[in-house]
N, C-alpha and C. Protein backbone atom coordinates (compact mmCIF):
# COMPACT_ATOMS: atom_id res chain seq x y z
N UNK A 1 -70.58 34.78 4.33
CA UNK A 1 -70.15 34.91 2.99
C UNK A 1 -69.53 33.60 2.54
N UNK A 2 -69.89 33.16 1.30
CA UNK A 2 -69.81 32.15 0.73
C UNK A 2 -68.38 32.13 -0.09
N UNK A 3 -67.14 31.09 -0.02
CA UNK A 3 -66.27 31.85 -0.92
C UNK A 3 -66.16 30.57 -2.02
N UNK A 4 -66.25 31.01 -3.11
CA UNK A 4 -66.23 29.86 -4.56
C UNK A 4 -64.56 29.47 -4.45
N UNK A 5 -64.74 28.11 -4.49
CA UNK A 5 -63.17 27.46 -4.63
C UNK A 5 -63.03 27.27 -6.49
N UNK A 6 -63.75 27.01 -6.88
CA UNK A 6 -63.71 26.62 -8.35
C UNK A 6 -63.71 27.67 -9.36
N UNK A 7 -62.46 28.16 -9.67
CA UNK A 7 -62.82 29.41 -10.27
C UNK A 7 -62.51 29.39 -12.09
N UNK A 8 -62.92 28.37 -12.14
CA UNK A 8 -63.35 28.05 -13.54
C UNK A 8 -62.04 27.74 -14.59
N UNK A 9 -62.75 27.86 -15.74
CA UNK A 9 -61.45 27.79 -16.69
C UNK A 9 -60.47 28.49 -16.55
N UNK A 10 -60.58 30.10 -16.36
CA UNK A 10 -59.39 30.24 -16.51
C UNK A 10 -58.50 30.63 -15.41
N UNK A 11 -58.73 29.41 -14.51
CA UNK A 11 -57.40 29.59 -13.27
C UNK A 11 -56.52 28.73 -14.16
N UNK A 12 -55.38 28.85 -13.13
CA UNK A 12 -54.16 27.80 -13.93
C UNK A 12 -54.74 26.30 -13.28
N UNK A 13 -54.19 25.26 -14.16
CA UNK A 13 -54.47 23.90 -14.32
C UNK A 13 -53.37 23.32 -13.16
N UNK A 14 -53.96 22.28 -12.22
CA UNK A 14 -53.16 21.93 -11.09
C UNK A 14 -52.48 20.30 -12.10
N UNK A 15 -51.09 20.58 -11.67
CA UNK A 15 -50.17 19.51 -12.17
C UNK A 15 -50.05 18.14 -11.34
N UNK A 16 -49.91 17.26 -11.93
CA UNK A 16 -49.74 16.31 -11.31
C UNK A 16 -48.36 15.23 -11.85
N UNK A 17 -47.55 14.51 -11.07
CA UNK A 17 -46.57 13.40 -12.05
C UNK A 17 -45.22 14.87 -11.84
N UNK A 18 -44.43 14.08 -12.38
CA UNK A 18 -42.92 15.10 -12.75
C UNK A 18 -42.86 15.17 -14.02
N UNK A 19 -42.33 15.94 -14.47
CA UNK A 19 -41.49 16.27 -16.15
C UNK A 19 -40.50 15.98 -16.15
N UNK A 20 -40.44 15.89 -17.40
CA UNK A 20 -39.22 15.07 -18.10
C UNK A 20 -38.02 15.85 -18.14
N UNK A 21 -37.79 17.03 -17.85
CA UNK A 21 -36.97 17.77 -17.37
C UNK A 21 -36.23 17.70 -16.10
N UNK A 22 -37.54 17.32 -14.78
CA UNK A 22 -37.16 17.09 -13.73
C UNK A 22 -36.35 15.34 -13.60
N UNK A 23 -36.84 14.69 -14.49
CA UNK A 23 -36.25 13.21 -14.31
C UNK A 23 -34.85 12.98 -14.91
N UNK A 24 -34.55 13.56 -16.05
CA UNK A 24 -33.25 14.33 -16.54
C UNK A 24 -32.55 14.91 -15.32
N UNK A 25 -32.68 15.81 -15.06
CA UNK A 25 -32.36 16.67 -13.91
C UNK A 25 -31.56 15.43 -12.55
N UNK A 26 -32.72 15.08 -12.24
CA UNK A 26 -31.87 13.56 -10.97
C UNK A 26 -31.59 12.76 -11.73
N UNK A 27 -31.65 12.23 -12.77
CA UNK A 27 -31.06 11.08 -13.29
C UNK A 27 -29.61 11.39 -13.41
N UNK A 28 -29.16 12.85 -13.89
CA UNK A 28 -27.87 13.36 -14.10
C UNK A 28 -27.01 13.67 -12.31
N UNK A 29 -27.54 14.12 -11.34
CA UNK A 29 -27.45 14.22 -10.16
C UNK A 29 -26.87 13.04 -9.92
N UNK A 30 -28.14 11.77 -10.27
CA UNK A 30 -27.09 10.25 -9.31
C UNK A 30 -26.21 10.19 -10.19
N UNK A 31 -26.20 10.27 -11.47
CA UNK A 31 -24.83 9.95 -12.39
C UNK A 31 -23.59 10.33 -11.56
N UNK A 32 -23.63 11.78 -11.43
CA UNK A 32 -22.24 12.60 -11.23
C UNK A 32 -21.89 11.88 -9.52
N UNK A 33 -23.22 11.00 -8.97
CA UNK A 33 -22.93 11.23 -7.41
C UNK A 33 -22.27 9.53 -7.56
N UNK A 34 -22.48 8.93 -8.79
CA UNK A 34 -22.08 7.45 -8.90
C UNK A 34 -20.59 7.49 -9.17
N UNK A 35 -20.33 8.18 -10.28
CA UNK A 35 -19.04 8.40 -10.90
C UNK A 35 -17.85 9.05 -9.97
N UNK A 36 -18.36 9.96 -8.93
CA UNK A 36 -17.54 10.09 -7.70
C UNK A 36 -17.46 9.37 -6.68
N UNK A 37 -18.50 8.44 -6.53
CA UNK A 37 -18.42 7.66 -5.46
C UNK A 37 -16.87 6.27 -6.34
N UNK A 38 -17.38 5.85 -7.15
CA UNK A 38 -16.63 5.16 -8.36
C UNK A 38 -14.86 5.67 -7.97
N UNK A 39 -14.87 7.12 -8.33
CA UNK A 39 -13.29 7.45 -8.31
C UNK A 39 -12.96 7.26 -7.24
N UNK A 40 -13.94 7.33 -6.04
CA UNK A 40 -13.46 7.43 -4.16
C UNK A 40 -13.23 6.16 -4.11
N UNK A 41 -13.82 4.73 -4.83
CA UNK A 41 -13.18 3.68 -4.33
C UNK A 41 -12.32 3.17 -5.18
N UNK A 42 -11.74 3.57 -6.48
CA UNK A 42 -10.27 3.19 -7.25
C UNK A 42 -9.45 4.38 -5.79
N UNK A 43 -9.30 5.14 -5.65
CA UNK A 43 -8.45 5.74 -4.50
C UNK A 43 -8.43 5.33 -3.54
N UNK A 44 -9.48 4.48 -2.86
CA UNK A 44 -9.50 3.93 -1.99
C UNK A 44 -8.45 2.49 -1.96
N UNK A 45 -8.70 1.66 -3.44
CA UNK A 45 -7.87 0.67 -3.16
C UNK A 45 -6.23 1.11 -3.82
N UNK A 46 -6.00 1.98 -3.74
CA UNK A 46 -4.64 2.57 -4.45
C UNK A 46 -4.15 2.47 -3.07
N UNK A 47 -4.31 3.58 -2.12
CA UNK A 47 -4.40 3.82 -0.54
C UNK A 47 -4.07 2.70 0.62
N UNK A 48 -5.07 1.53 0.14
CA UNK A 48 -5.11 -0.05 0.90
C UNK A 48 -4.06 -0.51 0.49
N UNK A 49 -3.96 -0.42 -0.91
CA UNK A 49 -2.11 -1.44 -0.94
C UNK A 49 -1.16 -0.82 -0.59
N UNK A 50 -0.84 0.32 -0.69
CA UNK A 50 0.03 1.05 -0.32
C UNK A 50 0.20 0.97 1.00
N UNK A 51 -0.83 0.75 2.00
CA UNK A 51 -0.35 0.71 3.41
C UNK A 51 -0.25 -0.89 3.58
N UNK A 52 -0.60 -1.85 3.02
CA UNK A 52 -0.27 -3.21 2.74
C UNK A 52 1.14 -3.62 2.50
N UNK A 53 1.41 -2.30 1.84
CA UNK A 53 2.49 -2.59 1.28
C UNK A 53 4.39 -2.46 2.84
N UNK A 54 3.37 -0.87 3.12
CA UNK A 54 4.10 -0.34 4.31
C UNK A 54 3.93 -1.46 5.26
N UNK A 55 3.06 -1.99 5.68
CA UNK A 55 3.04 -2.77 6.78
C UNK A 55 3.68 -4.15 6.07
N UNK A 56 4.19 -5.00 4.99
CA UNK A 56 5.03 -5.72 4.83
C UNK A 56 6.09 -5.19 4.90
N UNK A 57 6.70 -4.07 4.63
CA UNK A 57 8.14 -3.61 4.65
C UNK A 57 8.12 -3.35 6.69
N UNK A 58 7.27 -2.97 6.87
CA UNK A 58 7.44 -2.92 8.80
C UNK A 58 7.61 -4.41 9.34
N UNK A 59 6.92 -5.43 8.89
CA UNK A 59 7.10 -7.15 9.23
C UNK A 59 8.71 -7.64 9.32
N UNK A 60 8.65 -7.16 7.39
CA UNK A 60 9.69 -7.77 7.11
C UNK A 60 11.23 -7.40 8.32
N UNK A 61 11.39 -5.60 7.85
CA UNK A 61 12.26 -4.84 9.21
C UNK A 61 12.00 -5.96 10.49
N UNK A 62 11.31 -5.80 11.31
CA UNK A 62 11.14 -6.41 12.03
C UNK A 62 12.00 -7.95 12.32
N UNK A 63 11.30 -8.63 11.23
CA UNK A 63 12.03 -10.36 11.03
C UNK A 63 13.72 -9.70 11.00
N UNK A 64 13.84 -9.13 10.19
CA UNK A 64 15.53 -9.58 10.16
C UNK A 64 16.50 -8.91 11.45
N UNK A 65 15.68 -8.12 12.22
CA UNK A 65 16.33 -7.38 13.40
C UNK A 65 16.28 -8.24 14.55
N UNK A 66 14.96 -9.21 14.73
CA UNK A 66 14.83 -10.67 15.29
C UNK A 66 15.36 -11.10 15.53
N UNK A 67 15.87 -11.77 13.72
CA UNK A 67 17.53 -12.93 13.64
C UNK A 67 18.25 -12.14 13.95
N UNK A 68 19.00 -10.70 13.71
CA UNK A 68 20.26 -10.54 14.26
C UNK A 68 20.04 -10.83 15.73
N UNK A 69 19.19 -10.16 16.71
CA UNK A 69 19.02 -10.32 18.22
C UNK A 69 18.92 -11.93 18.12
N UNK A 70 18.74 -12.66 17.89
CA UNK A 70 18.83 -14.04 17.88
C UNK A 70 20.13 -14.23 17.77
N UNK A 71 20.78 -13.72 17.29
CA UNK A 71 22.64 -13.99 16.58
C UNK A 71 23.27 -12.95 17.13
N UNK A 72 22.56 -12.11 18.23
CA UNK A 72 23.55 -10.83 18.29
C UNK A 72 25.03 -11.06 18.23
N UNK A 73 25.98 -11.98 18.46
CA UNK A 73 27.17 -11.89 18.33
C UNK A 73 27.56 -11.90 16.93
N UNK A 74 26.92 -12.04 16.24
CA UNK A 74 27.67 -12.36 14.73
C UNK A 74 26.61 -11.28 13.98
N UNK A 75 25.85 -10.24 14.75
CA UNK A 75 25.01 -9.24 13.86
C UNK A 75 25.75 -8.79 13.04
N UNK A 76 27.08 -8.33 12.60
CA UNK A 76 27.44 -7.61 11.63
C UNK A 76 27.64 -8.43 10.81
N UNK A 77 27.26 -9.76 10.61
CA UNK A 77 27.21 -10.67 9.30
C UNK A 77 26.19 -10.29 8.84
N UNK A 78 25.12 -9.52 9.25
CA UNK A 78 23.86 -9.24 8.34
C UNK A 78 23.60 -8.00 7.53
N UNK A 79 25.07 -6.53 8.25
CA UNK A 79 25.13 -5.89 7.35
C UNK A 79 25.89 -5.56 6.42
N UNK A 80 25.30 -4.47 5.21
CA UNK A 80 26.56 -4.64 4.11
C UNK A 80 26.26 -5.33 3.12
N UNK A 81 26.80 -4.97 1.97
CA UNK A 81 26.85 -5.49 0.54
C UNK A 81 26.91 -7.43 0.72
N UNK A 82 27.95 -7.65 1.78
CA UNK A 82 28.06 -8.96 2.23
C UNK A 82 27.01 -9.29 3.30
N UNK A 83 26.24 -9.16 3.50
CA UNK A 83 24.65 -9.07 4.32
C UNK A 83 23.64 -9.18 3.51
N UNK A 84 22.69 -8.30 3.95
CA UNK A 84 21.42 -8.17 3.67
C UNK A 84 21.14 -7.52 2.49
N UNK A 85 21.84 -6.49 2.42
CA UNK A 85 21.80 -5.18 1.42
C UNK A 85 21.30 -5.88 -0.13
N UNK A 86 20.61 -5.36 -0.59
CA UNK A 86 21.12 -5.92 -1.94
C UNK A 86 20.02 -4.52 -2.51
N UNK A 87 20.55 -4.03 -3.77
CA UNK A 87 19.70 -2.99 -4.45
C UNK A 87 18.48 -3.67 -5.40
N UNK A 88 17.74 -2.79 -5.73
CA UNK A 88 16.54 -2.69 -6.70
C UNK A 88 16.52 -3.44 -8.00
N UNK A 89 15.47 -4.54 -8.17
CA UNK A 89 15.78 -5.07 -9.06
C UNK A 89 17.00 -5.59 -9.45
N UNK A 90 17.77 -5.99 -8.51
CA UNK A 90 18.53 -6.95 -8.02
C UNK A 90 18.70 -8.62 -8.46
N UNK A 91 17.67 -8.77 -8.17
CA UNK A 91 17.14 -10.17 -7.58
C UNK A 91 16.08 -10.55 -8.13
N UNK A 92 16.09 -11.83 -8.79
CA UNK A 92 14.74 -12.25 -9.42
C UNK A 92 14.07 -13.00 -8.78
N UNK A 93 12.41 -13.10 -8.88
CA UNK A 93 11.29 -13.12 -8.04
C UNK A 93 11.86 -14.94 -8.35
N UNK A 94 11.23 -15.71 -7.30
CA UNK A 94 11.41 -17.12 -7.06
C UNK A 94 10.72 -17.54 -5.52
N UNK A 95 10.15 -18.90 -5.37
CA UNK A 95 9.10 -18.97 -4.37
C UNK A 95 10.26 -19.37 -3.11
N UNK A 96 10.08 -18.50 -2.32
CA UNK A 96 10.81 -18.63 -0.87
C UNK A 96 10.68 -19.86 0.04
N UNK A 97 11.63 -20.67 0.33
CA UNK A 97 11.80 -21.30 1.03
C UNK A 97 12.08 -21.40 2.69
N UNK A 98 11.84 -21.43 3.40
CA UNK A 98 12.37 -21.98 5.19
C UNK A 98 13.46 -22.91 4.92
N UNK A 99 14.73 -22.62 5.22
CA UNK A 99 15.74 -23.85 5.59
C UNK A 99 15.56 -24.52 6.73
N UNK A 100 15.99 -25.91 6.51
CA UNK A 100 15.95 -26.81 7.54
C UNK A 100 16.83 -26.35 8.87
N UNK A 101 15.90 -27.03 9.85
CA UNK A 101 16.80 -26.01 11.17
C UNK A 101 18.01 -26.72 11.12
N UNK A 102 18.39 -27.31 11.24
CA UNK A 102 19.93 -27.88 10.89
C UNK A 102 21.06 -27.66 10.39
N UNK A 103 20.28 -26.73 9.04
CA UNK A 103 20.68 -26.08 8.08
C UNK A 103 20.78 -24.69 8.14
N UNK A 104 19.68 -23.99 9.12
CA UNK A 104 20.01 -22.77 8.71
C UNK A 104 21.35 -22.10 9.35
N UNK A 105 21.65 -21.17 8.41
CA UNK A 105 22.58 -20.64 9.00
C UNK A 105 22.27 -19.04 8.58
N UNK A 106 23.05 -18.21 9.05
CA UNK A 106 23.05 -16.14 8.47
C UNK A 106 22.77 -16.43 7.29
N UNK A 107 23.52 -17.21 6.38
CA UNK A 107 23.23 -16.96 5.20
C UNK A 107 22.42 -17.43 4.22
N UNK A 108 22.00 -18.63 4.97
CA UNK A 108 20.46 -19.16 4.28
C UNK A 108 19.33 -17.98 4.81
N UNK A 109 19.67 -17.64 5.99
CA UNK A 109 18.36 -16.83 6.81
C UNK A 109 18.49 -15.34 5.56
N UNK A 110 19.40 -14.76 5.25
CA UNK A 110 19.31 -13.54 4.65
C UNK A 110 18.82 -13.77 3.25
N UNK A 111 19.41 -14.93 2.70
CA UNK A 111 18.55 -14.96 1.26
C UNK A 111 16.93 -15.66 1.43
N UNK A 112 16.74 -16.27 2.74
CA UNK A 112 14.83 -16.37 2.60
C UNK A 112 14.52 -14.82 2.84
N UNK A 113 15.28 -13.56 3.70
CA UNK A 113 14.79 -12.95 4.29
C UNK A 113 14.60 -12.17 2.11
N UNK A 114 15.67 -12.01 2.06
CA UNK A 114 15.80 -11.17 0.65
C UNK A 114 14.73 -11.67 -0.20
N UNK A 115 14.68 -13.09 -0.51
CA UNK A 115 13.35 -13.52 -0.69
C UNK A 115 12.29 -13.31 -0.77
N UNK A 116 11.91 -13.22 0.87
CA UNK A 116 10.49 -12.55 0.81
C UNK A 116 10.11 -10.83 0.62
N UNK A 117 11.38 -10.33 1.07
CA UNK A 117 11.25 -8.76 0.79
C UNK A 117 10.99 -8.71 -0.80
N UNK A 118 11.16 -9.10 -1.91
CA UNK A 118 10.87 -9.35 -2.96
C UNK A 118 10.08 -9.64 -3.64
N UNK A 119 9.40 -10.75 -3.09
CA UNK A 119 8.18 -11.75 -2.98
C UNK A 119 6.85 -10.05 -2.71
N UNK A 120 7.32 -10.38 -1.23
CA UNK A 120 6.10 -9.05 -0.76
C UNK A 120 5.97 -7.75 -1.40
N UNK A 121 7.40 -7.16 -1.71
CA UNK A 121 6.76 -5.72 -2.09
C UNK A 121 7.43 -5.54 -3.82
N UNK A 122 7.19 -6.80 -4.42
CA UNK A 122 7.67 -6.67 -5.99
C UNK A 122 9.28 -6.72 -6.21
N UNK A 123 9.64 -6.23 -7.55
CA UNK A 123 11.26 -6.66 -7.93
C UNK A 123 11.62 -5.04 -7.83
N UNK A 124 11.29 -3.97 -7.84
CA UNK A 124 11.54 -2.89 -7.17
C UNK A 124 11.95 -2.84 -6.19
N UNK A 125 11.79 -3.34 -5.17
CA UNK A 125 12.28 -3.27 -3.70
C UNK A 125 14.20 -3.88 -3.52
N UNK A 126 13.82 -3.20 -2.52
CA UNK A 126 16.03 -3.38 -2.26
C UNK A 126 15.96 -2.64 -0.86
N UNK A 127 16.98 -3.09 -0.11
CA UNK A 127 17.22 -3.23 1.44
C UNK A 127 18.57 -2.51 1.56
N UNK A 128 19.02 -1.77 2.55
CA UNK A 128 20.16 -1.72 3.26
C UNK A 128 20.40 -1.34 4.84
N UNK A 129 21.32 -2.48 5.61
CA UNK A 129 21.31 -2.97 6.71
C UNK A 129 22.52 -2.47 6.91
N UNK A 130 22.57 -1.61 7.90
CA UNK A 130 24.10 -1.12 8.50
C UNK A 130 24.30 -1.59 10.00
N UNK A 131 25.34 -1.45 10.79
CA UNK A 131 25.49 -2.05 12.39
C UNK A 131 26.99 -1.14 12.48
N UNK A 132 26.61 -0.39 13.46
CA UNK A 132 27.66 0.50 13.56
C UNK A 132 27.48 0.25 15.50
N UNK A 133 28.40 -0.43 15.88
CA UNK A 133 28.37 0.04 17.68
C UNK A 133 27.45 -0.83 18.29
N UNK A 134 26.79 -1.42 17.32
CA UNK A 134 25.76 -1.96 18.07
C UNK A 134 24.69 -1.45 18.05
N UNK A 135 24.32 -0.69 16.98
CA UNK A 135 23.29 0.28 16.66
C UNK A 135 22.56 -0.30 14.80
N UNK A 136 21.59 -0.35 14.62
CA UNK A 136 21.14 -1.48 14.00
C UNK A 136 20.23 -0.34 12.60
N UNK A 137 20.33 -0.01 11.43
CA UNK A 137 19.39 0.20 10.60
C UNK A 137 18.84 -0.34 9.59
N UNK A 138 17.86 -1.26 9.35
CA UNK A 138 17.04 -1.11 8.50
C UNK A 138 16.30 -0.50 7.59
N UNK A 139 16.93 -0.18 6.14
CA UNK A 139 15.80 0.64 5.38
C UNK A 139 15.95 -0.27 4.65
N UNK A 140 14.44 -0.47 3.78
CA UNK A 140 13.41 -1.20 2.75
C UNK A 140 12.99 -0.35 2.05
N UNK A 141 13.14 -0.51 0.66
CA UNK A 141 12.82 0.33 -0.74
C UNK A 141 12.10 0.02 -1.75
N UNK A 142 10.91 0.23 -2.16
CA UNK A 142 9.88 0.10 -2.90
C UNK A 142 9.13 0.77 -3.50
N UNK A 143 8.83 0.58 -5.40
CA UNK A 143 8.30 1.36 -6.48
C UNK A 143 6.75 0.99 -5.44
N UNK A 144 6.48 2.54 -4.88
CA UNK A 144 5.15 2.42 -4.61
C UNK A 144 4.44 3.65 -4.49
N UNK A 145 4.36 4.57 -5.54
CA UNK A 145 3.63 5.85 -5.58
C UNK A 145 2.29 5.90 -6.52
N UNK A 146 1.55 4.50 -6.35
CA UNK A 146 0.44 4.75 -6.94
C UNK A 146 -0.83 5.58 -6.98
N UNK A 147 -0.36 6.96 -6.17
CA UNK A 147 -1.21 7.81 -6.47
C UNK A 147 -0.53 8.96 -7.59
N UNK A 148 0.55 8.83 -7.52
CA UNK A 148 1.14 9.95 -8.59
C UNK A 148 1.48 9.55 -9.74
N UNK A 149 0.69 10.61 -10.53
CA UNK A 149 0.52 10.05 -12.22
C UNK A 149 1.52 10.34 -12.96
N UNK A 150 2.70 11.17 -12.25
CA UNK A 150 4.04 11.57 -13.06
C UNK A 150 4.69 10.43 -13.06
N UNK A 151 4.82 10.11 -11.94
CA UNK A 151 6.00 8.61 -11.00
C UNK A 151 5.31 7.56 -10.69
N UNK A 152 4.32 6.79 -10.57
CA UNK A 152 3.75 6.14 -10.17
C UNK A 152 4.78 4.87 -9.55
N UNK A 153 6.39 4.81 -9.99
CA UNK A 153 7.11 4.25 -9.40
C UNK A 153 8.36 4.16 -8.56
N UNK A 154 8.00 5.56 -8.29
CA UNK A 154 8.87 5.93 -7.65
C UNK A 154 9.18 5.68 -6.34
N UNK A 155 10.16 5.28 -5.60
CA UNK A 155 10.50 4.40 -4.19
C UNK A 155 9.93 5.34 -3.24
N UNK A 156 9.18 4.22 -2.08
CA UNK A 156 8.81 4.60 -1.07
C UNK A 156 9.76 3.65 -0.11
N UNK A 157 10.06 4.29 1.24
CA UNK A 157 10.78 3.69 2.03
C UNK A 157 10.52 3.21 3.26
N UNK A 158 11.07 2.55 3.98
CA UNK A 158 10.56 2.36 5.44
C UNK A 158 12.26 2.24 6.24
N UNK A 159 12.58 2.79 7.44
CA UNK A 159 13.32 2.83 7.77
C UNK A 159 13.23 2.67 9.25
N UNK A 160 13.95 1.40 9.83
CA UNK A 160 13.47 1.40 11.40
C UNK A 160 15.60 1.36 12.35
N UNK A 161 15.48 1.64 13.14
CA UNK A 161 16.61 1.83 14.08
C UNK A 161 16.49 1.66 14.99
N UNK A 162 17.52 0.98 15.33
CA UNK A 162 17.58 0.13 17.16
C UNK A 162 19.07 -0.26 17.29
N UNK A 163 19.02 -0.43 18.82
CA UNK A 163 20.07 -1.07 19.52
C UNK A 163 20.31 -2.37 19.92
N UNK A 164 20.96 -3.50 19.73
CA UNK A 164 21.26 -4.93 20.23
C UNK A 164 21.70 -4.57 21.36
């Protein structure tokens, strides 16, 4: 038995190409998949400074707990209103200097250190350095909530503690 493939006019007509419906259709697909990829990398670099930011306030901690262990006898010159401390917007931005070794002393070392804490994490930022016993804290304060659209400046902190 013979079977006819061609069954004339009135089968349905075989399509070929896409419609313009279907090209609409993915053209709108990559849109929505561009425009999210788009928002994932503004969040992405919100995210990067922010831990840029954390890891200068961890450096900085670091440097000035250094110099006191460098000075441990005279560490409580570094804390306190007469120290390190100084509050938020405080201090106006200006390019940081290294004193001459000759020269330096606690108190050249705390205003490069104040300096660069300034420098690095904006005129928002402000420090306070306590020494109780021989017991050492560092906290660093900085407008850095650039993911929140209420506060976007609201202080983030870093706080490190140790013993000389």
């Amino acid at each position: 038995m013979r079977m006819n493939r061609n069954r004339g006019a009135a089968g349905p007509r075989r399509q070929s190409g896409f419609s313009m419906i279907e090209v609409l259709v993915a053209v709108l697909v990559l849109a929505l998949g561009l425009l999210g990829f788009a928002l994932l990398q503004t969040m992405n670099l919100r995210f990067t400074q922010s831990a840029n930011y954390r890891t200068e306030a961890t450096n900085l901690a670091y440097d000035l707990l250094d110099q006191m262990r460098a000075n441990r006898f005279q560490a409580g010159q570094y804390a306190g209103a007469a120290g390190a401390d100084f509050a938020p917007n405080s201090l106006a931005y200006a390019p940081c200097s290294r004193p001459v070794a000759a020269a330096a002393t606690i108190a050249a070392n705390i205003t490069r250190w104040q300096c660069q804490v300034v420098e690095a994490l904006g005129p928002s930022a402000g420090a306070a350095v306590t020494y109780v016993d021989g017991v050492v804290t560092v906290t660093i304060a900085w407008g850095d909530q650039r993911w929140d659209e209420v506060d976007p400046d609201a202080a983030t902190s870093f706080a490190v503690e140790t013993r000389l």
